[in-house]
Protein backbone atom coordinates (compact mmCIF):
# COMPACT_ATOMS: atom_id res chain seq x y z
CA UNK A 1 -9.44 -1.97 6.04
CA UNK A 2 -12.15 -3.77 5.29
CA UNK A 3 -14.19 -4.29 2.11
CA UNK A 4 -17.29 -7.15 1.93
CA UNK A 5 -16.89 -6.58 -2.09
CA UNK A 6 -13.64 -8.05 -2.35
CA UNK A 7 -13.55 -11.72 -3.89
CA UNK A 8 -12.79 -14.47 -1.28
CA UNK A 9 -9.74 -15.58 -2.99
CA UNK A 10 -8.27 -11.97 -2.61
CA UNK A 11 -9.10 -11.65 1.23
CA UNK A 12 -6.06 -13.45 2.24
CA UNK A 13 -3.81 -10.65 1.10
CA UNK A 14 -3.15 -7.56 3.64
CA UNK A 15 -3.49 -4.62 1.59
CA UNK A 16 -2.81 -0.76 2.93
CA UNK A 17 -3.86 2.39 1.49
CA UNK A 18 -1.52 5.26 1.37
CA UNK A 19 -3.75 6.75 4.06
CA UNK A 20 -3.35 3.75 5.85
CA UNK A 21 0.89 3.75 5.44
CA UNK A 22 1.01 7.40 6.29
CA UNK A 23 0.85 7.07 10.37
CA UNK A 24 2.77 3.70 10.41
CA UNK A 25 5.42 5.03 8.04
CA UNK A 26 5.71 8.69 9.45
CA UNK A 27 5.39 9.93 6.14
CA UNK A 28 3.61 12.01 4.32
CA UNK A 29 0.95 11.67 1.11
CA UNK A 30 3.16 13.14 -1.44
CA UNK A 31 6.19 11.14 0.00
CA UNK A 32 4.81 7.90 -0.30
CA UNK A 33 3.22 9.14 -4.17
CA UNK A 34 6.78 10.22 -5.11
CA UNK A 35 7.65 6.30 -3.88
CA UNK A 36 4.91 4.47 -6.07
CA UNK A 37 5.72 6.29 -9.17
CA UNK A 38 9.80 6.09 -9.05
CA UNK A 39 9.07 2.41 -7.78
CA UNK A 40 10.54 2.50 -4.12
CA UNK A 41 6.84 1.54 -3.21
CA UNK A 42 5.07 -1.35 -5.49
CA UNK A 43 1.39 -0.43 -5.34
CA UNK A 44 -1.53 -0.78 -7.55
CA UNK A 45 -4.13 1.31 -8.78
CA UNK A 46 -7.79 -0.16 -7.04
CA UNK A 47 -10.51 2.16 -8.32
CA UNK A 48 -8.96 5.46 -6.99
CA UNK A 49 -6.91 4.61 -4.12
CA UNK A 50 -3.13 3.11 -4.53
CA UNK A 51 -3.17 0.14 -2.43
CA UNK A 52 0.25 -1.49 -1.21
CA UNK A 53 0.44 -5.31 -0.23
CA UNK A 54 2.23 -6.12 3.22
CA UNK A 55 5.16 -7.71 1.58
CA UNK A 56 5.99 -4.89 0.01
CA UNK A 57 5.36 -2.36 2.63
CA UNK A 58 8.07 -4.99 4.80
CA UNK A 59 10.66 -4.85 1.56
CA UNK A 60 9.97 -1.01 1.89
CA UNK A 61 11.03 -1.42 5.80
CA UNK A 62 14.02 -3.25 5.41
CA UNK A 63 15.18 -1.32 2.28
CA UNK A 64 14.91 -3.62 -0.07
């Protein structure tokens, strides 16, 4: 993903959709939803897309 709007500063963070997650995850849209809002899966709210940094898609992976 790549966005020429995003400040310098923040460019050094991988960030992944939950389009993004679904193929690398195997799971689905509403799966990784139910994560975000119980917690299991730390995301934020950019515009109208949750966006998940790559440490926490790795906690995510090893079940932390």
């Amino acid at each position: 993903m790549k966005n020429n709007n995003v400040p310098e500063e923040l460019r050094k963070y991988k960030m992944y959709s939950l389009k993004d997650l679904e193929p690398i995850l195997g799971l689905t849209r509403v799966t990784l939803l139910n994560y975000v809002n119980n917690g299991t899966l730390p995301a934020v709210k950019v515009g109208n897309k949750w966006m998940v940094s790559e440490q926490a898609l790795k906690d995510l992976v090893k079940g932390r």
